[in-house]
Protein backbone atom coordinates (compact mmCIF):
# COMPACT_ATOMS: atom_id res chain seq x y z
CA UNK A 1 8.43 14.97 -2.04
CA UNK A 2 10.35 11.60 -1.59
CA UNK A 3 9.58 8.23 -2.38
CA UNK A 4 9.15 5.03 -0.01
CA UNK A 5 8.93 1.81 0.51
CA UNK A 6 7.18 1.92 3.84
CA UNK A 7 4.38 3.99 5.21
CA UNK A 8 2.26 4.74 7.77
CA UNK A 9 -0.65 2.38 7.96
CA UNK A 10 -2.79 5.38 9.54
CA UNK A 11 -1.86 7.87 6.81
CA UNK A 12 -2.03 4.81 4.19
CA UNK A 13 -5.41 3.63 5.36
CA UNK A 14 -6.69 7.82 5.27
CA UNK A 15 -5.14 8.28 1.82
CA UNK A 16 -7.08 5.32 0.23
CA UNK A 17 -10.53 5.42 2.23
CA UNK A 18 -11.09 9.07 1.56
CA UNK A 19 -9.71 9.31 -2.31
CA UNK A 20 -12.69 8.70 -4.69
CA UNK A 21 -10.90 6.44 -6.73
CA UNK A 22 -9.51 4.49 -3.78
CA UNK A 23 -10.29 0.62 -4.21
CA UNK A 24 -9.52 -2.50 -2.05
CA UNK A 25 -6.34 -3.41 -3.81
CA UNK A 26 -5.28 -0.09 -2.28
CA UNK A 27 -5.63 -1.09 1.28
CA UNK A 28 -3.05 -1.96 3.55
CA UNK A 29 -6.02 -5.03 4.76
CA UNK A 30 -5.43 -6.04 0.94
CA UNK A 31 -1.62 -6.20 1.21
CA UNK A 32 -1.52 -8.07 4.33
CA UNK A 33 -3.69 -10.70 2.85
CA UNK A 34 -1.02 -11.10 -0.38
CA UNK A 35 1.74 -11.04 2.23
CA UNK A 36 -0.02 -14.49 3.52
CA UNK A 37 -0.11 -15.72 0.48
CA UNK A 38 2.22 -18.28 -1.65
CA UNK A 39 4.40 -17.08 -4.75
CA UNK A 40 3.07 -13.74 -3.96
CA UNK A 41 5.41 -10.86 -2.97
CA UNK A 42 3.60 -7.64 -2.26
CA UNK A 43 5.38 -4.63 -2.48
CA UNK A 44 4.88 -0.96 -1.77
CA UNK A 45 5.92 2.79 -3.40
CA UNK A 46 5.06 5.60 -2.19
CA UNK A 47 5.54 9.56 -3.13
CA UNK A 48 5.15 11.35 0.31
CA UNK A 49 5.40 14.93 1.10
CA UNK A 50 7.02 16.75 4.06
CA UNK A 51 4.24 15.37 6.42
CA UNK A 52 4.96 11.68 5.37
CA UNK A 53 1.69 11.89 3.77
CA UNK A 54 0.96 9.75 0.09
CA UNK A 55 0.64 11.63 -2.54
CA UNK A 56 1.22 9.18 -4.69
CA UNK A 57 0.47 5.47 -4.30
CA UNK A 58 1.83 2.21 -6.31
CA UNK A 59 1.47 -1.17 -4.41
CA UNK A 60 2.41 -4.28 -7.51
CA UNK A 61 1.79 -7.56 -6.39
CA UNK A 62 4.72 -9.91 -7.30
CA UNK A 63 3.19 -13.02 -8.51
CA UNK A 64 5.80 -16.08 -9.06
CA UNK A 65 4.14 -19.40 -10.98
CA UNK A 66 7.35 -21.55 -10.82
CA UNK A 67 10.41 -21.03 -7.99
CA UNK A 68 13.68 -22.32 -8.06
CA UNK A 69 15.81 -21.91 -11.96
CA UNK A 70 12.76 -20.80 -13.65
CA UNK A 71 11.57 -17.89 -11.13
CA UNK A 72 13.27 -15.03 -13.61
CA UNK A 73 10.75 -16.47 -16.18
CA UNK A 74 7.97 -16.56 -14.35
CA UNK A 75 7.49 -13.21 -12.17
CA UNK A 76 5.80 -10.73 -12.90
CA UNK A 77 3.85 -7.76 -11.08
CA UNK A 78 0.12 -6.50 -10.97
CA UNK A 79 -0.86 -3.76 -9.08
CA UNK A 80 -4.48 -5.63 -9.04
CA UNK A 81 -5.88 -1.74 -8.35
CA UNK A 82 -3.70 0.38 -10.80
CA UNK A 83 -2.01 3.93 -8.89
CA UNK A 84 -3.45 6.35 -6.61
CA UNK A 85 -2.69 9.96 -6.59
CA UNK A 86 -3.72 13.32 -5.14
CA UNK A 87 -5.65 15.43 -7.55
CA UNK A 88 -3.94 18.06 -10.04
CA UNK A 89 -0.66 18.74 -10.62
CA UNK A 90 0.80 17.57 -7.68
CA UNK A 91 -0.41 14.04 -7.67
CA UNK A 92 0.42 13.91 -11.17
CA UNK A 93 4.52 15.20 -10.51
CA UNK A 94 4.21 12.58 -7.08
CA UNK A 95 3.17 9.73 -9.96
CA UNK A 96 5.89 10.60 -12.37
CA UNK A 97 8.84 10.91 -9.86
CA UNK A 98 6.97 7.76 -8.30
CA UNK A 99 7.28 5.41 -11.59
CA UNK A 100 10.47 6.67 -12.61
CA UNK A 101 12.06 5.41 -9.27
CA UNK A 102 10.11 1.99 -9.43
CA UNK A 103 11.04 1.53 -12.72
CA UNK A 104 14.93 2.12 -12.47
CA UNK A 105 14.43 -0.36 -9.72
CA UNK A 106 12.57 -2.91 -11.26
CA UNK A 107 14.73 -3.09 -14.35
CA UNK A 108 15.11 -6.80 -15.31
CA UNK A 109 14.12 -7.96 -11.35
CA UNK A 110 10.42 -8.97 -13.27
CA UNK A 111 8.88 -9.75 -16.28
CA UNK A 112 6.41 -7.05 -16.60
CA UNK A 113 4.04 -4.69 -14.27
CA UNK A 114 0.92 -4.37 -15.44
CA UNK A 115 -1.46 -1.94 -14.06
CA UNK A 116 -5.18 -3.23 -14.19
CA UNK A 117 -6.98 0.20 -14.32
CA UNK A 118 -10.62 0.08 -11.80
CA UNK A 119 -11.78 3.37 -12.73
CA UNK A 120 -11.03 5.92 -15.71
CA UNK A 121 -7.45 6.81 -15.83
CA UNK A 122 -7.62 8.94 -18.75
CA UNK A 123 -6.55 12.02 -17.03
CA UNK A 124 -3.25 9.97 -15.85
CA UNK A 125 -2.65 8.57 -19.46
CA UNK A 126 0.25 10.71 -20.18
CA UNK A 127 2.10 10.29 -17.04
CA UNK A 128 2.03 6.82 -17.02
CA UNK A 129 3.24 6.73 -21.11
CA UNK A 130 5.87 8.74 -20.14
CA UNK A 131 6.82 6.69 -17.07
CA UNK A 132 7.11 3.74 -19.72
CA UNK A 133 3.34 2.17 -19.60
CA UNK A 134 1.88 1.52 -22.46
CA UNK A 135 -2.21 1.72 -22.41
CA UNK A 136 -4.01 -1.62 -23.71
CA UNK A 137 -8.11 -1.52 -23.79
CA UNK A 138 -9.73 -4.12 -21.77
CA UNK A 139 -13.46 -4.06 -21.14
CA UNK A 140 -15.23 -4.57 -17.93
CA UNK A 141 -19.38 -4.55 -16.80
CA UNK A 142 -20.81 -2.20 -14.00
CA UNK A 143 -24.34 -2.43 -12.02
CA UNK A 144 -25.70 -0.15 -10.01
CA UNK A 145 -26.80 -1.58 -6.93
CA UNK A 146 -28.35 1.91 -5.88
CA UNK A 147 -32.01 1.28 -7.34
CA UNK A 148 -34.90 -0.65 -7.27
CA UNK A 149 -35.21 -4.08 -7.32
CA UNK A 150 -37.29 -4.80 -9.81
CA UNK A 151 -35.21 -2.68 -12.39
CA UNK A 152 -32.31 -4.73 -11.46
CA UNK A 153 -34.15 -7.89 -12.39
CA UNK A 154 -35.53 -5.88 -15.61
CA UNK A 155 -32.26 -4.96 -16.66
CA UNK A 156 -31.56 -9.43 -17.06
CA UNK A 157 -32.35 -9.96 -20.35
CA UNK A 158 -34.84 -12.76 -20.57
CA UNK A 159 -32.49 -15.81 -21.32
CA UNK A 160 -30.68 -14.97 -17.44
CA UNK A 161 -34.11 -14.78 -16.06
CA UNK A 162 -35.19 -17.78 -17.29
CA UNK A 163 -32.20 -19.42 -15.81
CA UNK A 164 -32.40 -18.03 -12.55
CA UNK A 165 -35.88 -19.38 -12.12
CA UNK A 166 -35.25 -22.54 -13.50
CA UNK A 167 -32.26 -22.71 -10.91
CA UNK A 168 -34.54 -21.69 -7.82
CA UNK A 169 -36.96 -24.40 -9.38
CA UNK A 170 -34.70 -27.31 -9.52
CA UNK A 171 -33.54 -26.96 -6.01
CA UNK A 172 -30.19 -24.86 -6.25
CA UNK A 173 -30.04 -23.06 -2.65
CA UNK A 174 -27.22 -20.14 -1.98
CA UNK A 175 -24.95 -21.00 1.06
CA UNK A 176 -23.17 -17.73 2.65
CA UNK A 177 -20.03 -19.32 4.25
CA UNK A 178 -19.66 -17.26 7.96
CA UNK A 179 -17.48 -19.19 10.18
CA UNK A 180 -16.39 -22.39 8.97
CA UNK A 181 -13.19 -22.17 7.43
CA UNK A 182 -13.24 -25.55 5.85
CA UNK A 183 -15.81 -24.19 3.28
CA UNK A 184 -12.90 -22.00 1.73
CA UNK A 185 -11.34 -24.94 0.59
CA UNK A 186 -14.86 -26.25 -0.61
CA UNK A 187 -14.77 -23.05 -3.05
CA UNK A 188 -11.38 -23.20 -4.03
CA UNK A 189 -12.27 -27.14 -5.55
CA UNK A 190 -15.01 -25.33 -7.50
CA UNK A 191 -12.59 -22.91 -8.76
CA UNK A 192 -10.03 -25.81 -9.47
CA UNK A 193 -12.66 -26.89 -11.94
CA UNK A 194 -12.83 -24.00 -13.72
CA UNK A 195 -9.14 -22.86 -14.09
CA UNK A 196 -8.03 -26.30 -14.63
CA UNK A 197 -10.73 -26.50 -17.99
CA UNK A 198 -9.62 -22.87 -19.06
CA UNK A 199 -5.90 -24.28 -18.72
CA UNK A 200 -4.74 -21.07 -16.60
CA UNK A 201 -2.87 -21.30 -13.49
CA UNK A 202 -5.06 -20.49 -9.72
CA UNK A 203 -3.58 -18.63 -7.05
CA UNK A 204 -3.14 -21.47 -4.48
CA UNK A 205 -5.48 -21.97 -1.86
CA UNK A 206 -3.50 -19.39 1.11
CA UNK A 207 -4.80 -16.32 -0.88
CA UNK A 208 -8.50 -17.02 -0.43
CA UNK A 209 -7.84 -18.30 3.36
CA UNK A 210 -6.36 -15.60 4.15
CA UNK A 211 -9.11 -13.36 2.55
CA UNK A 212 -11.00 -15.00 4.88
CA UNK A 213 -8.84 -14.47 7.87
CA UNK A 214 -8.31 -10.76 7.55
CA UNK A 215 -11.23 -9.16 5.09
CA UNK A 216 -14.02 -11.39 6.22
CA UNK A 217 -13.90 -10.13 10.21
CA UNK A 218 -13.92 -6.47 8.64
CA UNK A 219 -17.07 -7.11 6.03
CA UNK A 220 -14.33 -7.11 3.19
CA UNK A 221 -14.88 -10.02 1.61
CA UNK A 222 -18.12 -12.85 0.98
CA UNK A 223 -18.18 -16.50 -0.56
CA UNK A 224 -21.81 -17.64 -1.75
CA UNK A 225 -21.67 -21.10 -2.55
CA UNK A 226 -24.43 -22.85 -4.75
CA UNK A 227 -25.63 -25.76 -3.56
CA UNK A 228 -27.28 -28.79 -4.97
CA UNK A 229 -28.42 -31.85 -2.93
CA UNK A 230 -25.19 -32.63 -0.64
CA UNK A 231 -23.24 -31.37 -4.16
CA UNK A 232 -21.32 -27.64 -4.02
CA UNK A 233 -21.74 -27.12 -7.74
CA UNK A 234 -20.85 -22.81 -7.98
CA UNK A 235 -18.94 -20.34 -6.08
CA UNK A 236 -18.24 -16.61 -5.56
CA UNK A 237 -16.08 -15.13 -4.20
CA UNK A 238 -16.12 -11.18 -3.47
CA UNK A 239 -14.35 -8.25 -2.05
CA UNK A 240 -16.43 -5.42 -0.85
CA UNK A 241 -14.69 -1.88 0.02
CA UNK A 242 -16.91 1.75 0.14
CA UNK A 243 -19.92 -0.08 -0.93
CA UNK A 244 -18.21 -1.35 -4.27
CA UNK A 245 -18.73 -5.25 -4.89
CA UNK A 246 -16.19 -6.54 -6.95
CA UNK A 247 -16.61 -10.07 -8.47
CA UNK A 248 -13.07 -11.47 -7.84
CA UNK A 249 -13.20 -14.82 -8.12
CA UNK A 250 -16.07 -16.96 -9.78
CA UNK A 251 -17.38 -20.35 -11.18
CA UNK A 252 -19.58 -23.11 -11.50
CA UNK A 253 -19.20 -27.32 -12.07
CA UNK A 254 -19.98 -27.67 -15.85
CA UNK A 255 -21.51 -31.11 -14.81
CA UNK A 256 -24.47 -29.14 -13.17
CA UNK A 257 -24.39 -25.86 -16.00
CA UNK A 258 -28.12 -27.63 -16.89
CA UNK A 259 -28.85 -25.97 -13.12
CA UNK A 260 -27.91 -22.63 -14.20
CA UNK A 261 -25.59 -22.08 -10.90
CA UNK A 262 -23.72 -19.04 -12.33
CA UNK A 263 -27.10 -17.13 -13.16
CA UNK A 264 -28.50 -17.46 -9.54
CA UNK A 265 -25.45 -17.03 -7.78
CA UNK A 266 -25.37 -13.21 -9.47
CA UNK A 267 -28.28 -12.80 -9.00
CA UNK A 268 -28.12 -13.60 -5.67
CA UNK A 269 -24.93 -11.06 -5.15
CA UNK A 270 -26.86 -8.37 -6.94
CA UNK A 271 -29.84 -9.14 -3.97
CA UNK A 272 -27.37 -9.11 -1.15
CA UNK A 273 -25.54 -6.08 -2.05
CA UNK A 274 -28.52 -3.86 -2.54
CA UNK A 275 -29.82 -4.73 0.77
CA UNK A 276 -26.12 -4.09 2.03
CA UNK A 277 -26.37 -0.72 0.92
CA UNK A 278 -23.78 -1.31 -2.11
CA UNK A 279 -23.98 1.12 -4.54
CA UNK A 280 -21.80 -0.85 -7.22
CA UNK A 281 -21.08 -4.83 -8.66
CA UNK A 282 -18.20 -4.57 -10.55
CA UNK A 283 -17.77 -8.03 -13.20
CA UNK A 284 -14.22 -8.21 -12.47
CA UNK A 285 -13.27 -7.96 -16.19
CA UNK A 286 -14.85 -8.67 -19.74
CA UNK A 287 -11.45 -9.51 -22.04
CA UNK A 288 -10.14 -7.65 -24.43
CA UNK A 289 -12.19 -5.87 -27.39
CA UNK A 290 -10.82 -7.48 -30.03
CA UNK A 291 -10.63 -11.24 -28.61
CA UNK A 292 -13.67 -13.50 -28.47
CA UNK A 293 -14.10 -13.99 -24.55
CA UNK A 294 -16.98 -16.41 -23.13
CA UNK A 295 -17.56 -14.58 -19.57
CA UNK A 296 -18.23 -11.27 -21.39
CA UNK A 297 -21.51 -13.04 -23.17
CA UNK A 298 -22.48 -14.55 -19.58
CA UNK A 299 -21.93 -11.26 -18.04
CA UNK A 300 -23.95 -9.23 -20.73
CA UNK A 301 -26.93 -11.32 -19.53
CA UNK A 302 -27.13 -8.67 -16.69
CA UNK A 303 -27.46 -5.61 -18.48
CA UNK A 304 -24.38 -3.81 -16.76
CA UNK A 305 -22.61 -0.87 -18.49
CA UNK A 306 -19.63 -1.79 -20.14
CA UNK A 307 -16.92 0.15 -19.67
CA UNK A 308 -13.02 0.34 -21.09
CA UNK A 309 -10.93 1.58 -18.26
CA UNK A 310 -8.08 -0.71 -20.00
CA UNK A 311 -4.60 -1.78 -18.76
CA UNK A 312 -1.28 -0.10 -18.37
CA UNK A 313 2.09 -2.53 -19.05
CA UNK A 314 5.55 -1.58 -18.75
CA UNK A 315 7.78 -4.58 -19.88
CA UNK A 316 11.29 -4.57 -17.90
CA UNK A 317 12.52 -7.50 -19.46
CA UNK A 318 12.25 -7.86 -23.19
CA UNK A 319 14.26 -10.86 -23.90
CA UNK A 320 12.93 -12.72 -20.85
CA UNK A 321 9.40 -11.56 -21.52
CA UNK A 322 9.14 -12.87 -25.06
CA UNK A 323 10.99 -16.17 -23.91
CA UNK A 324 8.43 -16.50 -20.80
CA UNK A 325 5.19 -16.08 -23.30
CA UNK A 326 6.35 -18.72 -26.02
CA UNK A 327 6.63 -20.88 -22.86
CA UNK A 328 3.54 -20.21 -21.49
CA UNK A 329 1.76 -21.13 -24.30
CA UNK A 330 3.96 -24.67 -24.78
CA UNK A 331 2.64 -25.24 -21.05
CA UNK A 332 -0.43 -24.84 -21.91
CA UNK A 333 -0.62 -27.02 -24.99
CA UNK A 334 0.39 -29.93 -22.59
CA UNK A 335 -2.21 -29.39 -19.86
């Protein structure tokens, strides 16, 4: 086995779609839509045997929030769908010569690569110590799409019901956006909302247009916009791979939260995906255990399971890393 920077899309594509724990982020669709997308650098590692096939699979996302002077102290990488490796020991030797390359590499070109886990890793946790990442919990909510109906809406507790009616009653409708483009950037001003309260920085808006310009055509990705009157007041935007709905991006115009956009709009999903033959709704996240975090309580409306597949980080650049975090939080303080 070697390792590469470059594969085969064929291979790549066969690797990812028939592995169980394959997910979009994996997907060489995925990487072409980071590739079109600003401050974002995708890159890919591969461990390949002596047919050129992966057998191990890393592909971090370098995400830059300021260029120019003060890019050193503002990259870092995410693989947004953690590794990928063949089963038993080989996958696991492919991992470790995998990491050890990336990270001799990477050594003070970023920040930090952190590895945001969609499935349980456990089985990989001591490869990816050794290879210098350090496991952090972080919570998440599942839903299984795959039974009935009225045990999804069951499974609401009765505080989410309540607002989903109430939103059907005052006259919130659910928009699917198909073919006009221009609706993206309707979203994206619902999302500006949102990040813009929470004082954390938004991918611009070239990720989510080109989401829409590669995924959508190949049923890979949805936006449901709530609707109010001639007002857009909630948005949701999703990725869809094997039947697994994950909830990537998401929010609603706190002028309208009396209209309980959020609560229909998941509702809603949860609807569309069953029908769609889903099997899965992945929340996209919950926060940390031990950190008060407002989307888990809106999310635990839904009855999901929650789950602690965690987060792996490997920090290349200590000094950097420490200055880029006490600067993050001075940003912040001024937005």
């Amino acid at each position: 086995m070697h390792v590469v920077q470059h594969l085969d899309e064929d291979l790549w594509r066969e690797f990812v779609a028939h592995h169980p724990q394959g997910n979009i982020f994996h997907t060489p669709e995925m990487f072409q839509v980071f590739a079109h997308t600003e401050r974002h650098r995708p890159t890919l590692w591969a461990a390949i045997d002596s047919g050129h096939r992966p057998r191990a699979l890393l592909l971090p996302v370098q995400v830059t929030l300021i260029d120019g002077l003060l890019r050193p102290l503002t990259t870092r990488a995410v693989a947004y769908g953690s590794v990928l490796c063949a089963p038993g020991g080989e996958g696991q030797e492919a991992l470790a010569m995998l990491l050890r390359a990336y990270n001799h590499q990477m050594k003070r070109s970023v920040l930090f690569t952190e590895l945001r886990n969609l499935s349980d890793l456990s089985d990989l946790q001591g490869v990816l110590r050794e290879g210098g990442f350090t496991y952090e919990a972080h919570l998440n909510f599942l839903i299984k799409l795959d039974q009935p109906e009225e045990i999804l809406w069951r499974n609401i507790n009765k505080s989410g019901q309540q607002r989903v009616r109430a939103a059907s009653r005052k006259g919130v409708v659910i928009e699917e956006v198909t073919e006009q483009r221009q609706q993206v950037a309707t979203a994206y001003q619902v999302l500006q909302q949102v990040y813009r309260r929470a004082r954390v920085p938004l991918a611009s808006l070239t990720l989510f247009e080109a989401a829409f310009d590669i995924l959508a055509p190949l049923g890979m990705f949805k936006i449901f916009l709530a609707r109010l009157g001639e007002h857009y007041i909630g948005a949701r935007l999703l990725l869809i791979y094997k039947g697994r709905i994950i909830d990537w991006y998401a929010g609603a115009d706190r002028t309208f939260s009396s209209y309980s956009p959020n609560e229909l709009l998941v509702w809603h999903t949860l609807q569309w995906g069953r029908a769609h033959h889903c099997h899965l709704f992945d929340f996209g996240g919950a926060g940390r255990p031990d950190e008060d975090y407002g989307p888990r309580d809106f999310k635990t409306k839904f009855g999901g399971t929650l789950v602690n597949y965690g987060r792996n980080i490997c920090v290349h650049a200590a000094v950097r890393f420490r200055l880029s975090q006490a600067g993050y939080r001075l940003v912040r303080r001024f937005l």
